[in-house]
Protein backbone atom coordinates (compact mmCIF):
# COMPACT_ATOMS: atom_id res chain seq x y z
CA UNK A 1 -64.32 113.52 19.71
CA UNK A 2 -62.74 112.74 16.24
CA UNK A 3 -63.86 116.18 15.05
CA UNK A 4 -62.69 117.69 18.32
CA UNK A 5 -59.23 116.39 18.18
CA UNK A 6 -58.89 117.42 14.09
CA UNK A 7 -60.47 120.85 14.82
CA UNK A 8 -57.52 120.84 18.54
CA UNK A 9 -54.88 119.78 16.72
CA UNK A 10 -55.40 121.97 13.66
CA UNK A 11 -56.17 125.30 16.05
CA UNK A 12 -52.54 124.45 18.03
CA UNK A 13 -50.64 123.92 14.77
CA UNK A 14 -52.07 127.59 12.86
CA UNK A 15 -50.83 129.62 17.06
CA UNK A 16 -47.43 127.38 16.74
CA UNK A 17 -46.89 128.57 13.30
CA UNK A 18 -48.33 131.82 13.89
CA UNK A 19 -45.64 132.16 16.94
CA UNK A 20 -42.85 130.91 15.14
CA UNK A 21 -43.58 132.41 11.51
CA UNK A 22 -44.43 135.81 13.39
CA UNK A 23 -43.15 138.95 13.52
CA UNK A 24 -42.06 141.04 16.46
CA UNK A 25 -45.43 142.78 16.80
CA UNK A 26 -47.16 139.56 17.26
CA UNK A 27 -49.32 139.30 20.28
CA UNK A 28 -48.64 135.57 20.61
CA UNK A 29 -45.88 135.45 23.54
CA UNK A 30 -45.64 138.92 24.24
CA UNK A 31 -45.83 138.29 27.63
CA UNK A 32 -44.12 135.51 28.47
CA UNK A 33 -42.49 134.32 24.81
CA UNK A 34 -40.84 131.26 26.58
CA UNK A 35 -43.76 130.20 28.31
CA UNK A 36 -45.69 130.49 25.16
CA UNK A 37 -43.28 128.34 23.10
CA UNK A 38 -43.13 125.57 26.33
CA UNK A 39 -47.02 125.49 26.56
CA UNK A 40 -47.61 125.35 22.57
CA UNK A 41 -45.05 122.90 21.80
CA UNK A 42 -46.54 120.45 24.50
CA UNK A 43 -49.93 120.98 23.46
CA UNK A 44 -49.07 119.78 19.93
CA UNK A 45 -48.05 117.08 20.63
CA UNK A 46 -50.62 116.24 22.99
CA UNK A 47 -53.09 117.15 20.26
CA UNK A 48 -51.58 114.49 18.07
CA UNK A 49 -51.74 112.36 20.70
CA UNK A 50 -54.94 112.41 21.28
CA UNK A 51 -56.32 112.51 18.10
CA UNK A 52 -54.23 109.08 16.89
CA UNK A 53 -55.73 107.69 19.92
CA UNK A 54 -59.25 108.76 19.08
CA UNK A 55 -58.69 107.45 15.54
CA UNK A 56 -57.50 104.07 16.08
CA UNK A 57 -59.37 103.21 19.42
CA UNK A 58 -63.26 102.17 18.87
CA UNK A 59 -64.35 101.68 22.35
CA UNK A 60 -66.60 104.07 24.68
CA UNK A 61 -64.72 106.41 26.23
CA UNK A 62 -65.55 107.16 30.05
CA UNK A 63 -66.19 110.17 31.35
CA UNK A 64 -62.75 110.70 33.40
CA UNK A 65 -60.80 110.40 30.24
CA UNK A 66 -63.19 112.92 28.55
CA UNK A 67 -62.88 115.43 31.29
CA UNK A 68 -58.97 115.00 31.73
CA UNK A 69 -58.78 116.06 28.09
CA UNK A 70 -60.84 119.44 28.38
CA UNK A 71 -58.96 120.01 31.57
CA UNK A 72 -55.85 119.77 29.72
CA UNK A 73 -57.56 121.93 27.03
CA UNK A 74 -58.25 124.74 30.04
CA UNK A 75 -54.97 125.06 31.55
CA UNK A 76 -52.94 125.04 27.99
CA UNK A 77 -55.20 127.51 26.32
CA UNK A 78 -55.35 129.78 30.02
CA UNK A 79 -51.53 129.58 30.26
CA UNK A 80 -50.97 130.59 26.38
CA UNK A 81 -53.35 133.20 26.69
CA UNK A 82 -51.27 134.66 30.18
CA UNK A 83 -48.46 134.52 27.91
CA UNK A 84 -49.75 136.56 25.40
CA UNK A 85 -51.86 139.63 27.09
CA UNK A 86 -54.92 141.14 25.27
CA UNK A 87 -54.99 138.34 22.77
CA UNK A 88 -58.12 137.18 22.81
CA UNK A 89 -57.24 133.02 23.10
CA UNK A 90 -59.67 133.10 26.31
CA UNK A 91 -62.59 133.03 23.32
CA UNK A 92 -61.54 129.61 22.05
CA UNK A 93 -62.84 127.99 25.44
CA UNK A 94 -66.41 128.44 24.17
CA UNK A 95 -65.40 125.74 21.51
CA UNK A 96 -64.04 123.56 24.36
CA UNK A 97 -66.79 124.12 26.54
CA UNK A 98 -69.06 122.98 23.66
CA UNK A 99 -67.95 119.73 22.84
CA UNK A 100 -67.55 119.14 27.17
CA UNK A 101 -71.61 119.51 26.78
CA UNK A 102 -72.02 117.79 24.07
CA UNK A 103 -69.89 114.65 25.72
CA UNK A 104 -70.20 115.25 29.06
CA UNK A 105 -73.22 114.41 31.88
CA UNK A 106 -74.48 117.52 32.84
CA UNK A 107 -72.52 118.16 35.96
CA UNK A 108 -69.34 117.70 34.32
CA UNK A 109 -70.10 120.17 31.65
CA UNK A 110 -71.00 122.44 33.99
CA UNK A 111 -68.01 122.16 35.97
CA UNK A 112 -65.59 122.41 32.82
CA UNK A 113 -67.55 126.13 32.61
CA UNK A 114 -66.79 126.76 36.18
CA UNK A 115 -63.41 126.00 35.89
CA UNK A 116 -62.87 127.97 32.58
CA UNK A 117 -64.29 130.92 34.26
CA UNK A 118 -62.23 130.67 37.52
CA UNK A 119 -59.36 130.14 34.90
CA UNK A 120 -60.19 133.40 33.01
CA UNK A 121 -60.57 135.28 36.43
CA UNK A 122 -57.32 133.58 37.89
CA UNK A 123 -55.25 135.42 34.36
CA UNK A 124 -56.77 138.44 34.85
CA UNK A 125 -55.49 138.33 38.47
CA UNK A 126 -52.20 137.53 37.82
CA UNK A 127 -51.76 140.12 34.77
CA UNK A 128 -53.41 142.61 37.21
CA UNK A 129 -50.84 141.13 39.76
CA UNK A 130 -48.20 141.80 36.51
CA UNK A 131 -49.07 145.46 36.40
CA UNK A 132 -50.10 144.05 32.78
CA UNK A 133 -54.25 145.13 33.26
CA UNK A 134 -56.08 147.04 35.65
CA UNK A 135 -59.07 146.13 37.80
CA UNK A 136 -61.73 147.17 34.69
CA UNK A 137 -60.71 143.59 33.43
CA UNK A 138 -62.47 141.90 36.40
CA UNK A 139 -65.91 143.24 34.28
CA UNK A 140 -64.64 141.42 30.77
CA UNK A 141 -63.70 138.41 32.81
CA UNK A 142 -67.19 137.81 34.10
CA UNK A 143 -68.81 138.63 31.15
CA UNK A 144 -66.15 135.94 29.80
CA UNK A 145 -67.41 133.58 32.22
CA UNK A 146 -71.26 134.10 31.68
CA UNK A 147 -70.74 133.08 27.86
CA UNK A 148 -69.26 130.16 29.25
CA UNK A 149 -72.34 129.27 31.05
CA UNK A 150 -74.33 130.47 28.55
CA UNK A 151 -72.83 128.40 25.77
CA UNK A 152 -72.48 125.54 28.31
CA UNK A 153 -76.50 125.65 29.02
CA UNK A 154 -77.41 126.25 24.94
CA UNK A 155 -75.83 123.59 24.04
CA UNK A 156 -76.57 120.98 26.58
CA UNK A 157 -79.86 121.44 25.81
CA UNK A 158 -79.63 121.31 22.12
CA UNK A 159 -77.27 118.39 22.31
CA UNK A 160 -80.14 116.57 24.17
CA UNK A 161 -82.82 117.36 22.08
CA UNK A 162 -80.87 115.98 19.04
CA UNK A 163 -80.00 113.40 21.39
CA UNK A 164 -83.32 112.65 22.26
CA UNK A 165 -84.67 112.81 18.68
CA UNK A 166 -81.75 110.49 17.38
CA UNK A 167 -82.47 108.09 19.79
CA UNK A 168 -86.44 107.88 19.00
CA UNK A 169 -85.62 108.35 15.17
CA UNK A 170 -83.21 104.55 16.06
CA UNK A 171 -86.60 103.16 17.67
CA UNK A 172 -88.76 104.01 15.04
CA UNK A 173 -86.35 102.70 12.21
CA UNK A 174 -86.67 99.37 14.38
CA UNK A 175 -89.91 99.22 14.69
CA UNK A 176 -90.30 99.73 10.98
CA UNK A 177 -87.70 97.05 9.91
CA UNK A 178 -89.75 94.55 12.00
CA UNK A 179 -92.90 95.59 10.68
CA UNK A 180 -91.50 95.29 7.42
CA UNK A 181 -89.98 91.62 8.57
CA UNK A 182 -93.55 90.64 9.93
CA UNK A 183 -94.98 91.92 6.48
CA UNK A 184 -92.37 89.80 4.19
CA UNK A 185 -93.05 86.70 6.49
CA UNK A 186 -97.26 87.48 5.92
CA UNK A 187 -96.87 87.66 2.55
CA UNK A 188 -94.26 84.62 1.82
CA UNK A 189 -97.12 82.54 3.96
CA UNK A 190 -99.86 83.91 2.06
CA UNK A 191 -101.73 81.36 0.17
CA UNK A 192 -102.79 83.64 -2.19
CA UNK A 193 -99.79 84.64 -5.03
CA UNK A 194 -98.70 88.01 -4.82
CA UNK A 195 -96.72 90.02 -7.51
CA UNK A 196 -95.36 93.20 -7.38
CA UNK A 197 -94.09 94.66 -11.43
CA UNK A 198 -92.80 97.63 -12.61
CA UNK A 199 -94.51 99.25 -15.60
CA UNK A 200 -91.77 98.07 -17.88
CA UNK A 201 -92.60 94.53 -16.75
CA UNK A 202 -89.83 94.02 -13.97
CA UNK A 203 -90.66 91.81 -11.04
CA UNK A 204 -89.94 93.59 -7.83
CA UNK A 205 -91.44 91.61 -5.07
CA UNK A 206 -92.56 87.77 -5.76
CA UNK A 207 -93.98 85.41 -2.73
CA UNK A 208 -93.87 81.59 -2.73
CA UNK A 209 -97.47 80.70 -3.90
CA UNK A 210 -96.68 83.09 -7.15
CA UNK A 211 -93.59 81.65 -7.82
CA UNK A 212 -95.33 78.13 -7.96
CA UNK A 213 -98.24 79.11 -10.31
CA UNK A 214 -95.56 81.10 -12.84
CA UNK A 215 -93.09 78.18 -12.68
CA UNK A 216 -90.13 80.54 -10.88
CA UNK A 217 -87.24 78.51 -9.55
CA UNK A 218 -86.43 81.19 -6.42
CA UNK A 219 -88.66 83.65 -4.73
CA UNK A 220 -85.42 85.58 -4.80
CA UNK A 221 -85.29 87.81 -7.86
CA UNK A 222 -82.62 88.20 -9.80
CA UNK A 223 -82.47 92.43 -10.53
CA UNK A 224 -84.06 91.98 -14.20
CA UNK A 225 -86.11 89.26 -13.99
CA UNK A 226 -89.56 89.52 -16.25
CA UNK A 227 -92.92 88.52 -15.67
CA UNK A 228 -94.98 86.66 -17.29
CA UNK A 229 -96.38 88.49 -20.95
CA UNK A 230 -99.53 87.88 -19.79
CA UNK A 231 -99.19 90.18 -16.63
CA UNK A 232 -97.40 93.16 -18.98
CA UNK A 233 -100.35 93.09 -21.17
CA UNK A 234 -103.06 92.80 -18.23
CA UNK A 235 -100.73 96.05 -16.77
CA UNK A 236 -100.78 97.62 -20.20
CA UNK A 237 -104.73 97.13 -19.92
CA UNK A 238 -105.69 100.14 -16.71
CA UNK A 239 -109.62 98.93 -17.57
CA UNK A 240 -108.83 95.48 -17.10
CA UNK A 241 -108.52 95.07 -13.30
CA UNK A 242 -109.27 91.00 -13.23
CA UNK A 243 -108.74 88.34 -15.99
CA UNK A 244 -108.75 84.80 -15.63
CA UNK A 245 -105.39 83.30 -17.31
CA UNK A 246 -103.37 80.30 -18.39
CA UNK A 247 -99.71 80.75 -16.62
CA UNK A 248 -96.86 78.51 -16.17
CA UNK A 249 -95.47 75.84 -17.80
CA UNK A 250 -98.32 73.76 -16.37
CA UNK A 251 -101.40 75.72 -17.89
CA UNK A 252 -103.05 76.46 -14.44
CA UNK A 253 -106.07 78.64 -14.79
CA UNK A 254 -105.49 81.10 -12.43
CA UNK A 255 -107.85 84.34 -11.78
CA UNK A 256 -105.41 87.40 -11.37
CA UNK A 257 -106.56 90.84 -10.24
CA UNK A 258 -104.48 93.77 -10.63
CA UNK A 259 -104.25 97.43 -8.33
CA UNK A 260 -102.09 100.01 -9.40
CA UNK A 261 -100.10 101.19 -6.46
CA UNK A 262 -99.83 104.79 -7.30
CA UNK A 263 -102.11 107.27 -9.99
CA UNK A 264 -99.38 107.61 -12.87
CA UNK A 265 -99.17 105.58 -16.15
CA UNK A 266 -95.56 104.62 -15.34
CA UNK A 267 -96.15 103.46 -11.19
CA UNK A 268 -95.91 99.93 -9.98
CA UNK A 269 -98.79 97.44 -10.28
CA UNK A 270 -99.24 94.72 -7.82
CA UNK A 271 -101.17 91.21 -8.40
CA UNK A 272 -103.14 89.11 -7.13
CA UNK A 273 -102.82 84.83 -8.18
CA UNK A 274 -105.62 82.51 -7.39
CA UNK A 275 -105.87 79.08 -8.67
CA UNK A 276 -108.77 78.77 -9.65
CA UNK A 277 -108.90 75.14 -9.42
CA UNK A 278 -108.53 75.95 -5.85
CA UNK A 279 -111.44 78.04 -5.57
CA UNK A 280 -113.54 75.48 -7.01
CA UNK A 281 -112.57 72.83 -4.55
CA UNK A 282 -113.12 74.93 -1.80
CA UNK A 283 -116.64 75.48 -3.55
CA UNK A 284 -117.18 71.64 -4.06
CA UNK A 285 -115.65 71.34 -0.31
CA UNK A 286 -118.64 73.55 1.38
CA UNK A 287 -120.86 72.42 -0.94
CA UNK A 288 -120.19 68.82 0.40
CA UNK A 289 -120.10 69.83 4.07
CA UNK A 290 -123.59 71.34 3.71
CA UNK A 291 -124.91 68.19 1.79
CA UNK A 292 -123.40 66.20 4.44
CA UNK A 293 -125.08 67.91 6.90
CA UNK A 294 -128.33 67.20 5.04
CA UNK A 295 -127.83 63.95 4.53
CA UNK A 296 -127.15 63.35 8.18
CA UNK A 297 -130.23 64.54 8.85
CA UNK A 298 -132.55 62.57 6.45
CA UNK A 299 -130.28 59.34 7.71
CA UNK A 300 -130.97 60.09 11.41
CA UNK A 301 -135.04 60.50 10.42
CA UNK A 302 -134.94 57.12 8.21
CA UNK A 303 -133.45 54.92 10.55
CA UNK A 304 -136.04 54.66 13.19
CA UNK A 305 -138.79 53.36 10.26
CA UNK A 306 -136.05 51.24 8.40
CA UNK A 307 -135.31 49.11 11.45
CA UNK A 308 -139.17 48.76 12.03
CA UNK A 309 -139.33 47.40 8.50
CA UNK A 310 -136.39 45.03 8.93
CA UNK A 311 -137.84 44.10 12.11
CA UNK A 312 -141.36 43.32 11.19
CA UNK A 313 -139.95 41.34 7.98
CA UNK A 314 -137.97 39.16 9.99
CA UNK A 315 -140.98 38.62 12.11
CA UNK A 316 -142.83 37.74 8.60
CA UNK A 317 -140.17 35.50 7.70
CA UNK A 318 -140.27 33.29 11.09
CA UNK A 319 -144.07 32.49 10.41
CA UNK A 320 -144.23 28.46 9.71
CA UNK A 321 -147.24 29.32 7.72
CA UNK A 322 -145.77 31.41 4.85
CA UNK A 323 -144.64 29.68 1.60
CA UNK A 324 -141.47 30.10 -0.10
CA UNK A 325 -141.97 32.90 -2.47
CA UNK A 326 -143.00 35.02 0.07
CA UNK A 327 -140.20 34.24 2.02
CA UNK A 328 -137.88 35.16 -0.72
CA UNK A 329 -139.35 38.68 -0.64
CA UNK A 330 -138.96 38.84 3.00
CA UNK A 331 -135.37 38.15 2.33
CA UNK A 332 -134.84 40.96 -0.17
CA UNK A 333 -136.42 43.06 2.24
CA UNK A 334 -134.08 42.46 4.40
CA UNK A 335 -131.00 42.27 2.67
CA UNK A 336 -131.84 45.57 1.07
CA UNK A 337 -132.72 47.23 4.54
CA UNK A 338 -129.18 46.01 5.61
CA UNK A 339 -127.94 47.11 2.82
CA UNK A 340 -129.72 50.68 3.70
CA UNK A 341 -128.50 50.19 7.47
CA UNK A 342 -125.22 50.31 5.85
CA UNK A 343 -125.25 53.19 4.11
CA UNK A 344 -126.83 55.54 6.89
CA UNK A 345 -124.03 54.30 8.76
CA UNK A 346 -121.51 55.81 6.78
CA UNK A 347 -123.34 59.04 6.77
CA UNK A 348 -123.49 59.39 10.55
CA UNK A 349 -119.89 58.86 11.05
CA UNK A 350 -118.90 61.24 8.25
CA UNK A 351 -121.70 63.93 10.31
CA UNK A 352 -120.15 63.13 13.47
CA UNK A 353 -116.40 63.87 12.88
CA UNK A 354 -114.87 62.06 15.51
CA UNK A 355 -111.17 63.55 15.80
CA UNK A 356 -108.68 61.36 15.38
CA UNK A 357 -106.57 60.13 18.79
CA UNK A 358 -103.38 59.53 16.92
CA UNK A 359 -100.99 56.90 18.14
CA UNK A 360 -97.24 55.51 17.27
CA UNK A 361 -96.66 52.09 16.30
CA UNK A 362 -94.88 49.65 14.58
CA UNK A 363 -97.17 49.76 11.01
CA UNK A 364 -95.48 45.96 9.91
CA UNK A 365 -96.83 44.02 13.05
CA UNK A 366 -100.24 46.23 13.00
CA UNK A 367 -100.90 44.90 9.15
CA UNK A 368 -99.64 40.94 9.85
CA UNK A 369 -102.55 41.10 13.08
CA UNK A 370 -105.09 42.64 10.71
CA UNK A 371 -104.37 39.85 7.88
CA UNK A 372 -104.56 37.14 10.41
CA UNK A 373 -107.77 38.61 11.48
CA UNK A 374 -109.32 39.58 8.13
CA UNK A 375 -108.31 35.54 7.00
CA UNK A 376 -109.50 34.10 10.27
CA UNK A 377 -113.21 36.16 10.02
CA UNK A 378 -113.06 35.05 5.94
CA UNK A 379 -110.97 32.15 4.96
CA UNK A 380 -111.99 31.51 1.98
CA UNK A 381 -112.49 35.12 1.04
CA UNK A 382 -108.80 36.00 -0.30
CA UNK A 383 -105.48 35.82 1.06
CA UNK A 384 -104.17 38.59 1.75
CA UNK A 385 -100.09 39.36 2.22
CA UNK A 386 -97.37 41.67 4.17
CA UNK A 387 -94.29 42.49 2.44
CA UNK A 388 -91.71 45.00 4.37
CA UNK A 389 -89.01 46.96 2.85
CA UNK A 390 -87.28 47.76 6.60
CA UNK A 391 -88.32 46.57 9.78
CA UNK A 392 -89.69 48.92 12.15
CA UNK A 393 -91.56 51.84 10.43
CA UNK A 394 -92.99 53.44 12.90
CA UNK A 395 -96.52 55.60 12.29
CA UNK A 396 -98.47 57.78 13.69
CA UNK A 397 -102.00 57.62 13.17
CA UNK A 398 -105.86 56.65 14.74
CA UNK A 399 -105.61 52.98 14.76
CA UNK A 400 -109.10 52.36 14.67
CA UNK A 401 -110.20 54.78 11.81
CA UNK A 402 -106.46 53.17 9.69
CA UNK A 403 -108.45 49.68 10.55
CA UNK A 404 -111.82 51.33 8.87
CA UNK A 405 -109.39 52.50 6.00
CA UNK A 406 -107.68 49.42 5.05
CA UNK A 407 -110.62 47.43 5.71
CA UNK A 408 -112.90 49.34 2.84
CA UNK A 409 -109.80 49.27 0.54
CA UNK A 410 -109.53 45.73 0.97
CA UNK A 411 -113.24 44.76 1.08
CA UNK A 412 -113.10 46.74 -2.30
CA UNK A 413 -110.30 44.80 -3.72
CA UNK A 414 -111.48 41.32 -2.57
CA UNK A 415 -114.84 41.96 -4.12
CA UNK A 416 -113.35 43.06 -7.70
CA UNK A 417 -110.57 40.83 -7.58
CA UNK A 418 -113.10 37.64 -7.01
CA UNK A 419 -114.89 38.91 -9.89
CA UNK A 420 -112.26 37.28 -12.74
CA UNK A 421 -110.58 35.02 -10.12
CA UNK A 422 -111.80 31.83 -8.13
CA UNK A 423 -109.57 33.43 -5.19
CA UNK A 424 -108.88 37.27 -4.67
CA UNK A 425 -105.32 38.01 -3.48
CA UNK A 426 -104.17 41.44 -1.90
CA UNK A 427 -100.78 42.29 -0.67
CA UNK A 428 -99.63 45.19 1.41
CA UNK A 429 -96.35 46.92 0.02
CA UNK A 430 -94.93 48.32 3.08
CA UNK A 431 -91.73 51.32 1.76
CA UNK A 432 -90.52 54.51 3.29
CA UNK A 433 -90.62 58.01 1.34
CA UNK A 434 -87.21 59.19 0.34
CA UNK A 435 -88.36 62.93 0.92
CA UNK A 436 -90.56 62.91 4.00
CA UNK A 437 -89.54 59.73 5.41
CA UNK A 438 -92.64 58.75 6.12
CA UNK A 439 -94.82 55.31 5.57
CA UNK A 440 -95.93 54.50 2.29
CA UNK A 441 -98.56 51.45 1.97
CA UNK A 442 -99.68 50.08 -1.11
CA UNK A 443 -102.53 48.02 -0.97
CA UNK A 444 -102.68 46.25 -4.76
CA UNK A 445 -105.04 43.19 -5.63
CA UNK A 446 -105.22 41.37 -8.53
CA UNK A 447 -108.54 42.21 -9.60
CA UNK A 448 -108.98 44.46 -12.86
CA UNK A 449 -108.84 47.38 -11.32
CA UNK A 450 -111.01 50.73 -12.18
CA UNK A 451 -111.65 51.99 -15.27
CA UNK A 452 -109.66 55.00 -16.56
CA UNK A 453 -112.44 56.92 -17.36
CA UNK A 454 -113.61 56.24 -13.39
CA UNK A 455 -110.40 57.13 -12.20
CA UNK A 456 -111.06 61.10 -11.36
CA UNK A 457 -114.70 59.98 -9.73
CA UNK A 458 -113.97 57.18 -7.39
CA UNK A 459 -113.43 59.26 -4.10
CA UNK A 460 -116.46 61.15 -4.66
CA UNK A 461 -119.04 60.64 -2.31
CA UNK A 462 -122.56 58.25 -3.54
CA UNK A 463 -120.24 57.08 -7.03
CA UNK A 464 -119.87 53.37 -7.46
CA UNK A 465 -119.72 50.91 -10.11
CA UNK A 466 -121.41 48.25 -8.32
CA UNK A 467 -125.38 47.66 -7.55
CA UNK A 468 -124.85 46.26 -4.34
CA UNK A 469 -122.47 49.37 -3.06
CA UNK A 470 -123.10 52.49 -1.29
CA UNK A 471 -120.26 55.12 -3.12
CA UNK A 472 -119.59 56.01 0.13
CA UNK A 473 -116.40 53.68 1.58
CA UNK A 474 -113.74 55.72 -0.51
CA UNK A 475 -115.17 59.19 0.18
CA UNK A 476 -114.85 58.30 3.79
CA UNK A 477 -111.42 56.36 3.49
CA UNK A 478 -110.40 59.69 2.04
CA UNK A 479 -111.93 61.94 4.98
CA UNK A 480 -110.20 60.15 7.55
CA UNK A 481 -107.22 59.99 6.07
CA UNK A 482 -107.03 63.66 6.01
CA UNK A 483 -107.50 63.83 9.35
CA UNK A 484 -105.13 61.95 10.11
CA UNK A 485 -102.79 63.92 7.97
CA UNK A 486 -102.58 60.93 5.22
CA UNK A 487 -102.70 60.91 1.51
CA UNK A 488 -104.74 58.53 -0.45
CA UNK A 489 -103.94 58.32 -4.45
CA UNK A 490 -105.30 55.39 -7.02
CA UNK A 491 -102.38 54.11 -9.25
CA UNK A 492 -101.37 51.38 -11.34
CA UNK A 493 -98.49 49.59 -10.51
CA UNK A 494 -95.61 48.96 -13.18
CA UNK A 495 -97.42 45.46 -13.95
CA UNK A 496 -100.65 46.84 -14.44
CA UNK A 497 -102.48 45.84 -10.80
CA UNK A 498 -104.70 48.02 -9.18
CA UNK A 499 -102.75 49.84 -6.24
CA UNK A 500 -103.91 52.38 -3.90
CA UNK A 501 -101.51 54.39 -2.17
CA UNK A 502 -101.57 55.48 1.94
CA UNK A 503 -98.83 58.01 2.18
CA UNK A 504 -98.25 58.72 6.08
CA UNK A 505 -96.63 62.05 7.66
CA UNK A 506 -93.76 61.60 9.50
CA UNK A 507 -94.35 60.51 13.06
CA UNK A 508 -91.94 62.84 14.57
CA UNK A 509 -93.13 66.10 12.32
CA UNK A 510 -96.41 65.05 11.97
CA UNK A 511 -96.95 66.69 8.65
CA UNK A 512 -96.14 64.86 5.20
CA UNK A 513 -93.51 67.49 4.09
């Protein structure tokens, strides 16, 4: 309608001119020169009129408004073209009819033609009635009014195809922004680092696990920013698709395999980032599950003869009969079928994966029962010690398999802390994290604590320092804290005691970030 009203008020302006500018010849108000100059001064002005208003308003227009425009276009172009016989102004209707399709429902339009052709017959009439044209004008008039039509029906149609092809051109555009939303979102979440570079080394597209191996502040790019050397030489390379390399400011081996997005020299390259480190512990990871599936197995089948032999050797030790030394072997059989017991009990619960059944509570009061009950069970074993840094941390957790945690972390501690000492000592440390706000427990003793060289080893499963132990209570500390969305680290505390820390998620988030 903006382009309607500059085309109006432009067309109006050139006849007013033309009328005034004239000579006496001119066909312009020939007829009926003060009708003329009435008609086309108020159709200027409603011209500018209209096309302020169309500039400076923004909302839809309805379709009264619309039509009371062309209406108004009719009548002032029918009465300046009375006023000026033969002149041909009945031809610039097809240009109003036009835009009435193009704006119009299809009724309306329709009717705007009707009207502009009962219009056109109406002049011919009255000029007839004038003595101005005879009756062989009746023929131009219709075949004035089936243009009309004609254009009317032409361009309705092509206004709705273009319509209709705008409209599913806006859907597709959607679709494809979300698609492309969905695709950044896949590849932000992606695990694996992805880079896309430009041939002269510019990073174009960077995702979150890439921007932690190469040490980037911002997954947003800065227009400019470079990657790595490494990655311009690997590009530089076509024959060298995959390369493992040392990126970052840590050193992180990471294996990185390259695609070329398009055939030419000079085309975009993307890349691939896995730590390798990663790889390997998802190796080690299956590698365990399937020996712990194994082991399971052999456990189950050795249980049924081990409790025979612990059976029949506490049978043999019962017998008045038998004399002392014997009955010192029957006790090492025994202790070391226990001991055996033990161990194929760790196995079976690390086969069985029992899921957690996570619970809130107050962690302070939970650690004060289970040091009155570890000291009541042993009192002479160690004391053991609660210290709070706020009252009423609340966790989320199994309370059963935290019991089976702190237990083998203390069991652990008494035993190497009773080792230098007459009396092993272990305190709890009970703090909140300043990031997650989760629990943090550290359980220190005052034993010596692990060897550095150990350090790296201890939560492996079957590795222990000690004859008597089974290299299994820390590998299974760490499993179940896992699932119970924990961390377990081995530290040194500023003194020097051994500490091992139980980080715990948040118990409204449930995740430790």
């Amino acid at each position: 309608m903006r382009i309607y009203s500059t085309y109006r008020l432009v067309l109006v302006a050139i006849l007013v001119a033309t009328y005034v500018l004239g000579t006496v010849q001119s066909v312009l108000g020939k007829s009926q020169p003060q009708l003329f100059a009435v008609v086309s001064a108020a159709y200027l002005a409603f011209s500018a009129i209209a096309l302020l208003r169309h500039m400076t308003l923004t909302r839809p227009y309805s379709d009264t408004q619309l039509f009371s425009e062309f209406f108004i276009d009719i009548g002032c172009l029918m009465l300046m073209s009375y006023a000026s016989s033969n002149s041909g102004l009945a031809l610039l209707l097809v240009v109003c009819i036009s835009a009435a399709s193009m704006t119009l429902p299809g009724q309306l339009s329709l009717l705007i033609a009707s009207l502009s052709t009962i219009a056109e017959l109406g002049e011919v009439a009255a000029n007839i009635a004038a003595e101005r044209a005879d009756v062989s004008q009746f023929i131009q008039a219709g075949t004035m009014g089936m243009a009309y039509f004609t254009a009317a029906l032409a361009i309705r149609y092509l206004s709705q195809r273009i319509s209709t092809t705008q409209h599913l051109a806006e859907r597709r555009r959607e679709d494809i922004e979300r698609l492309s939303q969905i695709n950044q979102l896949i590849v932000q979440r992606m695990q694996t680092g992805v880079v896309v570079m430009s041939h002269n080394g510019e990073i174009k597209l960077l995702n979150n696990a890439a921007a932690e191996l190469l040490d980037y502040p911002d997954v947003v790019i800065s227009p400019g920013s470079k990657a790595p050397t490494e990655l311009v030489s690997m590009a530089a390379n076509p024959d060298n698709n995959s390369q493992l390399l040392t990126l970052g400011r840590g050193k992180v081996e990471v294996q990185v395999n390259m695609a070329h997005l398009d055939s030419t020299e000079n085309g975009d390259c993307l890349f691939y980032l896995e730590n390798s480190s990663k790889i390997a512990q998802r190796a080690q990871n299956l590698k365990l599950a399937s020996l712990g599936r194994f082991s399971a197995s052999i456990a189950h089948e050795i249980r049924n003869p081990l409790a025979a032999i612990s059976y029949a050797a506490q049978l043999l030790s019962e017998n008045p009969e038998l004399e002392e030394t014997d009955r010192k072997f029957t006790r090492i059989i025994q202790n070391h079928a226990n001991r055996m017991n033990d161990i194929i009990q760790n196995i079976l619960e690390l086969s069985r994966g029992r899921p957690p059944k996570p619970e809130r509570f107050e962690l302070e009061s939970w650690l004060r029962d289970f040091a009155n009950d570890w000291q009541t069970h042993n009192p002479n074993a160690a004391e053991l010690k609660v210290h709070a840094s706020a009252s009423g941390i609340i966790v989320k957790v199994d309370p059963s398999q935290l019991r089976q945690i702190v237990s083998n972390i203390t069991e652990n501690g008494i035993r190497h802390s009773t080792t230098e000492k007459e009396r092993g000592q272990v305190s709890f440390e009970l703090t909140t994290s300043p990031l997650s706000g989760g629990a943090v427990l550290d359980i220190i003793d005052n034993g010596p604590g692990i060897a550095v060289e150990d350090e790296d080893a201890i939560f492996e499963p079957f590795f222990t320092t000690q004859v008597q132990g089974s290299g299994l209570g820390l590998y299974l500390s760490r499993e179940l804290c896992l699932a119970n969305q924990m961390s377990i680290v081995y530290q040194r505390t500023e003194s020097g005691q051994s500490c091992f820390r139980l980080q715990f998620s948040h118990p409204n988030r449930g995740t430790l970030t």
